[in-house]
Protein backbone atom coordinates (compact mmCIF):
# COMPACT_ATOMS: atom_id res chain seq x y z
CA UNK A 1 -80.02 158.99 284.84
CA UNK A 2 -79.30 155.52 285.48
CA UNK A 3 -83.11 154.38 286.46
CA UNK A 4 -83.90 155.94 283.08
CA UNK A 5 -80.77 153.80 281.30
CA UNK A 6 -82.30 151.01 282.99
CA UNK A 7 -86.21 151.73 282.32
CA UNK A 8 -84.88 152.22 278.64
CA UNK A 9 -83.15 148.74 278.59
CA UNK A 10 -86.40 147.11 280.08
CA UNK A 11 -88.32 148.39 277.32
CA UNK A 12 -85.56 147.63 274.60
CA UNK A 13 -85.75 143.82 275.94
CA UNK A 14 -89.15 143.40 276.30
CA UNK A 15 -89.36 144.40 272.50
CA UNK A 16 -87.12 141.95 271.07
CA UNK A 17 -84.77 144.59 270.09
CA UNK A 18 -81.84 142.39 272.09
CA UNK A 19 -82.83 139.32 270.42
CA UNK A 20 -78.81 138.24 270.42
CA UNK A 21 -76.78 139.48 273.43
CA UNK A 22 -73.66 138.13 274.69
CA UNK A 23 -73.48 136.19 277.84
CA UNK A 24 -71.85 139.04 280.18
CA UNK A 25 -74.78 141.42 278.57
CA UNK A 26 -77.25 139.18 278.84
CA UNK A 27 -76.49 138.64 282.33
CA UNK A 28 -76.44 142.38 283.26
CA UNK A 29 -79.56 143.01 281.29
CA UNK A 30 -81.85 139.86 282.94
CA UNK A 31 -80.57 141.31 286.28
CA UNK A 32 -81.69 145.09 285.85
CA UNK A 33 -85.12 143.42 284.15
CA UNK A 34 -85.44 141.58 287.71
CA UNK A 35 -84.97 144.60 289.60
CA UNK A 36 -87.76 146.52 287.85
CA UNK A 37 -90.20 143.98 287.57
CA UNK A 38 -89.84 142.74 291.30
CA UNK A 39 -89.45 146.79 292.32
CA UNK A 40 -92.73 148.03 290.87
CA UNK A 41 -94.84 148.05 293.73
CA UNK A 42 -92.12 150.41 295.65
CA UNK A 43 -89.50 152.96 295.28
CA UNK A 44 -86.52 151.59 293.30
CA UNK A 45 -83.08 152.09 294.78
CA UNK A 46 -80.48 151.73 291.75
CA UNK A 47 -77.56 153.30 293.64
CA UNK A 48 -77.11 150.58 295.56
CA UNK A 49 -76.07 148.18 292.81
CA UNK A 50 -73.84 150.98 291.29
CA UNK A 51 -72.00 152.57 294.17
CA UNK A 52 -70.02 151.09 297.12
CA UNK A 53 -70.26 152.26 300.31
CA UNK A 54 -69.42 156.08 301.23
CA UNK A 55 -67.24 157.04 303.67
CA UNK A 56 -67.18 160.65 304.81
CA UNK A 57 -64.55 163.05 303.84
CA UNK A 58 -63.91 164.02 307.10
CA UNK A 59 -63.16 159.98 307.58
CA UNK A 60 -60.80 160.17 304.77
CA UNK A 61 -58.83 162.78 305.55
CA UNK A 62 -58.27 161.23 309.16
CA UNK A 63 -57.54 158.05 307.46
CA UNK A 64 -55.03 160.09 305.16
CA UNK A 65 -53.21 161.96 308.05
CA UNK A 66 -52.66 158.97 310.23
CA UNK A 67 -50.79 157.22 306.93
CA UNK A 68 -48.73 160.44 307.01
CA UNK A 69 -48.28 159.84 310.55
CA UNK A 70 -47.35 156.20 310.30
CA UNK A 71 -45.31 157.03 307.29
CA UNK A 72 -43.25 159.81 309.37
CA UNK A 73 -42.69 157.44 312.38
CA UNK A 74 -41.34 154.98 310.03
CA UNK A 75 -38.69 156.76 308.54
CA UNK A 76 -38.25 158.79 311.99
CA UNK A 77 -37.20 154.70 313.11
CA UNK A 78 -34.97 154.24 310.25
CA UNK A 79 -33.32 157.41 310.75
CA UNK A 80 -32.56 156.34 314.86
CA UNK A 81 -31.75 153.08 314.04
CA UNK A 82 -28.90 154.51 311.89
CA UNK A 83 -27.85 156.77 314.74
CA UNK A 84 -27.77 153.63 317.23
CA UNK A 85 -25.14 152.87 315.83
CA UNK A 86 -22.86 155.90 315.49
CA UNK A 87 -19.22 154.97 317.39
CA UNK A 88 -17.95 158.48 319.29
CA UNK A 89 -14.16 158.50 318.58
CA UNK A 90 -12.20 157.22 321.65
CA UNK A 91 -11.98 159.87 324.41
CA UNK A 92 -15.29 161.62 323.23
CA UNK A 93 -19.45 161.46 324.44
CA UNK A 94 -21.93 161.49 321.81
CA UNK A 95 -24.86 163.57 323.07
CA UNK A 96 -27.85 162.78 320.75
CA UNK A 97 -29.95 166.17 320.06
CA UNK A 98 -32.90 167.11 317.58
CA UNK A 99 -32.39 170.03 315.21
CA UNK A 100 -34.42 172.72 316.40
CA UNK A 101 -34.26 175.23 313.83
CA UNK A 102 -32.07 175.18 310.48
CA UNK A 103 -30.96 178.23 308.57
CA UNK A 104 -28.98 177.43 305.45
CA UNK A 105 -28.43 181.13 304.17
CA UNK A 106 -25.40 181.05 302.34
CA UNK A 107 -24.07 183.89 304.57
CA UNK A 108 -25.39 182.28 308.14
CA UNK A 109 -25.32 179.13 307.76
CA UNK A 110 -26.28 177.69 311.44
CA UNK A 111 -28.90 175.32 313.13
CA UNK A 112 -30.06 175.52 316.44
CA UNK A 113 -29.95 172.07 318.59
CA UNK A 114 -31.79 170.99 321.95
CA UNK A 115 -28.98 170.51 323.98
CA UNK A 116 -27.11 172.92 325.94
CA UNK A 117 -24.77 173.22 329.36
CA UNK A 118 -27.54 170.72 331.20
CA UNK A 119 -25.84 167.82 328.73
CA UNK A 120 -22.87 169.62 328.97
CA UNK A 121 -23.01 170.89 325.73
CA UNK A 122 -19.80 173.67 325.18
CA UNK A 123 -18.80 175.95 322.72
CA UNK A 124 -16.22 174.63 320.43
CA UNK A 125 -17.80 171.08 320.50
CA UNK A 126 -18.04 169.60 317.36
CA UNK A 127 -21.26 168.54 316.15
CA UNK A 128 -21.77 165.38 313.44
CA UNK A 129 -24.78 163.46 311.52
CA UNK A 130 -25.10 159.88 310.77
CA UNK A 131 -23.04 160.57 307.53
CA UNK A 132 -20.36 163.23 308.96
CA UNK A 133 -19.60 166.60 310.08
CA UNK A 134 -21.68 169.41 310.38
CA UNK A 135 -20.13 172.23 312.35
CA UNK A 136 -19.52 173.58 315.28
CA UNK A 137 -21.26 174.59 318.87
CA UNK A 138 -20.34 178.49 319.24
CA UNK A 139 -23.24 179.36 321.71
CA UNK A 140 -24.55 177.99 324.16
CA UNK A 141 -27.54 178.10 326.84
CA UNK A 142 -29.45 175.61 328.91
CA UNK A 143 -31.61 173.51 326.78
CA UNK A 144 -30.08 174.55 323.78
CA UNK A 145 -26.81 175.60 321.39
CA UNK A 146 -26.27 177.19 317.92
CA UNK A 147 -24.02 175.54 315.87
CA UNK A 148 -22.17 177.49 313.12
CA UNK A 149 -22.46 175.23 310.05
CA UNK A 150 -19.56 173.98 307.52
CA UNK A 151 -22.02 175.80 305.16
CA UNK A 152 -20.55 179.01 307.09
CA UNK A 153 -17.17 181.28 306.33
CA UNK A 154 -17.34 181.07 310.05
CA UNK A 155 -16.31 177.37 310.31
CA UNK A 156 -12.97 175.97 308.52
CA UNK A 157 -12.15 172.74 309.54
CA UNK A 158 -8.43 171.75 308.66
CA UNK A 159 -8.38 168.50 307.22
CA UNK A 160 -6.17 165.59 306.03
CA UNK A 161 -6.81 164.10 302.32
CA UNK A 162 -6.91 159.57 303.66
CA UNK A 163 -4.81 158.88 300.94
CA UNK A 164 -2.01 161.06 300.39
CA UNK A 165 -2.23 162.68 303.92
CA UNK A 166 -1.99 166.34 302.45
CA UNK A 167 -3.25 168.62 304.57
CA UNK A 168 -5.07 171.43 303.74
CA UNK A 169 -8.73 173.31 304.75
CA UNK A 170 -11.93 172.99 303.88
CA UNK A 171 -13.78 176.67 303.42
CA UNK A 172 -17.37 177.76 302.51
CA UNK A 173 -17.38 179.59 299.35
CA UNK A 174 -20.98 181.95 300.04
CA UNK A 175 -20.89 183.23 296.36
CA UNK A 176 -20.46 180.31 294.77
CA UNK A 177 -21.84 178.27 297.82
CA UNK A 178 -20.17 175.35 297.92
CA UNK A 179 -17.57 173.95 299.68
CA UNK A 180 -13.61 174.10 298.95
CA UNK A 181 -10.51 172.93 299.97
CA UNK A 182 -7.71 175.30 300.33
CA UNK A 183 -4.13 176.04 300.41
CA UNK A 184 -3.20 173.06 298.11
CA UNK A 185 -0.01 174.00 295.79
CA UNK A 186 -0.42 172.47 291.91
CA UNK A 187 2.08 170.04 292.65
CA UNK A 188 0.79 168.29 295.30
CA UNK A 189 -1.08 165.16 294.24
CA UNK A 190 -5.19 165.00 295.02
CA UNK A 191 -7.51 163.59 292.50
CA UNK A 192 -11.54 163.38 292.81
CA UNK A 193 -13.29 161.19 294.76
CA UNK A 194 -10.55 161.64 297.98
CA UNK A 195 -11.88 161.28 300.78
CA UNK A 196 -11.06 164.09 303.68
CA UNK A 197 -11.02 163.97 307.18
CA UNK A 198 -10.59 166.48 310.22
CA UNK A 199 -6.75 166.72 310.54
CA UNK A 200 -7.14 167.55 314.37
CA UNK A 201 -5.17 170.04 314.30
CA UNK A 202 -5.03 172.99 316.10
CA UNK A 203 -7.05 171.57 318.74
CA UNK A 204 -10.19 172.89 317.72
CA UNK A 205 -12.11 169.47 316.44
CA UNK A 206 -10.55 166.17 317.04
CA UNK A 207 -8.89 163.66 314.69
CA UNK A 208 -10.67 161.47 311.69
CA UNK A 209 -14.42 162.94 312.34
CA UNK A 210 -15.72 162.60 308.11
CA UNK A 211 -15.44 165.94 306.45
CA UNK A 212 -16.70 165.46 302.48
CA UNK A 213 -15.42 164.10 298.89
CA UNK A 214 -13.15 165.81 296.60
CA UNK A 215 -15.71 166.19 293.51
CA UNK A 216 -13.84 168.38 291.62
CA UNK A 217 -10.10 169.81 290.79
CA UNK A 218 -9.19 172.20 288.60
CA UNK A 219 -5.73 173.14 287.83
CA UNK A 220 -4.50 176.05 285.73
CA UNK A 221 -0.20 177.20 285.04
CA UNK A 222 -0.73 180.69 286.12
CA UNK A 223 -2.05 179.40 289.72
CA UNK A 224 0.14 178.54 292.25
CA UNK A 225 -2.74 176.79 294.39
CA UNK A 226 -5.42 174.14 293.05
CA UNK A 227 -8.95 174.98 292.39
CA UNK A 228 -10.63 172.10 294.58
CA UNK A 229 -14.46 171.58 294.96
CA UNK A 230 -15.35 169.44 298.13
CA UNK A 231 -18.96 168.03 298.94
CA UNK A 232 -19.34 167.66 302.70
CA UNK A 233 -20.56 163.42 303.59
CA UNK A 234 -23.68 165.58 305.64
CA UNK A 235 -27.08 166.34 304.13
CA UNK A 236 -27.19 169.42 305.33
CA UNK A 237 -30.72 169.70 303.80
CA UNK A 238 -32.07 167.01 305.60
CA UNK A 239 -30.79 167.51 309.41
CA UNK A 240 -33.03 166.26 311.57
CA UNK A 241 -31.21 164.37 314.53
CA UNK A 242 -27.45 164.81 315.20
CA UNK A 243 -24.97 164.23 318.24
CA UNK A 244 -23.28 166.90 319.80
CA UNK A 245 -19.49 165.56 320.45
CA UNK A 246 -18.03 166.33 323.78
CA UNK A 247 -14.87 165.74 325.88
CA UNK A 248 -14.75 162.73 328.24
CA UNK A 249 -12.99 163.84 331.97
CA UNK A 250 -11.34 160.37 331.54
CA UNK A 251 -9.09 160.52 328.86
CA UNK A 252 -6.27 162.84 328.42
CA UNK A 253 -6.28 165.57 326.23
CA UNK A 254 -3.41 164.77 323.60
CA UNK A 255 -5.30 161.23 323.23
CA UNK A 256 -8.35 163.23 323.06
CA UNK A 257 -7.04 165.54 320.07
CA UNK A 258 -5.27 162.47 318.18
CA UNK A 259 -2.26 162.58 319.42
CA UNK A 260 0.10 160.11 320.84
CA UNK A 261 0.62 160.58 324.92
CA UNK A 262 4.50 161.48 325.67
């Protein structure tokens, strides 16, 4: 098609019929004039002034998976520079761990991580992301644990609100699936944007380990307890690498839990 354009051109020129042509036309059309009168005498090869180089689609898509690839290891970077540096609270090991496997049913609600009793991994230790909580270890084997998620009815956490220092705790909701924080009279003063805390109470989780935000409160007279909405500081859709918290032989337990020594 384009030898035929071309051969048409030729023809059109060699007429007169472009008697006046613009520079940039003029140009183009001497050069395709050039290449059929100097071509003549042997096959003329047009594609090569129209088309760049090919490159094979198998070449392409290896060039397009090894962007992927340098794409992933860049954000996989980012993502362990942020965890560098993560500060264990005092009397506490941070065991760093990939996320296995990740099932965010609103009923099950746990992850599986690779680390188990060869890091010393037990169950009941608390396990947090670069931006806070995210449950708790409740089995565990020798390369790996399942941890029941704060997206589970399986893992309160009692917490203490860092301004007010009302305690209360935080519950999954699996029918409404969200998170909420409980056992709050109307009275008591909590407003959105709060931030909460593990209370370490109870002895379960330690002290000041980042639960969520208050987002929402809603009060009504014929309550006695507030209606509070709490999203948790973890993306819980986007666990990928996480440290699995665990007791250090070297400190004793009430300073462990938060509490002062006697």
């Amino acid at each position: 098609m384009i030898a035929l354009v071309a051969v048409g051109v030729f023809v059109l020129t060699s007429a007169g019929i472009f008697a006046f042509r613009p520079p940039l036309i003029h140009g183009a059309l001497n050069g395709m004039q050039q290449v059929l009168q100097s071509g003549m005498s042997k096959p003329i090869q047009l594609t090569r002034y129209f088309k760049s180089p090919r490159v094979s689609q198998a070449r392409l898509i290896e060039l397009e998976l090894e962007v992927a690839r340098l794409r992933e290891a860049e954000d996989e970077n980012y993502r362990l520079r942020g965890m560098l540096g993560y500060k264990a609270p005092r009397g506490l090991n941070a065991i760093p761990s990939r996320v296995l496997a990740l099932d965010l049913d609103p009923i099950r609600g746990v992850a599986w991580v690779g680390a188990g009793a060869r890091e010393g991994v037990q169950a009941g230790s608390p396990v947090v992301a670069e931006g806070g909580l995210v449950g708790v270890i409740d089995e565990v084997s020798g390369r790996r644990s399942r941890v029941q998620l704060l997206r589970s009815n399986r893992c309160p956490v009692s917490v203490r609100n860092t301004r007010t220092r009302v305690i209360g705790v935080v519950n999954w909701n699996p029918g409404k699936r969200e998170l909420s924080l409980d056992y709050i009279p109307t009275q008591v003063e909590v407003a959105v944007g709060d931030s909460l805390y593990s209370s370490g109470l109870g002895g379960v989780l330690p002290a000041d380990l980042p639960v969520g935000v208050i987002s929402a409160v809603t009060e009504s007279p014929d309550l006695l307890l507030k209606q509070i909405r709490v999203e948790p500081f973890a993306s819980f859709f986007s666990l990928e690498e996480v440290f699995v918290l665990t007791h250090d032989p070297d400190w004793e337990e009430g300073v462990i839990l938060g509490e002062s020594s006697p």
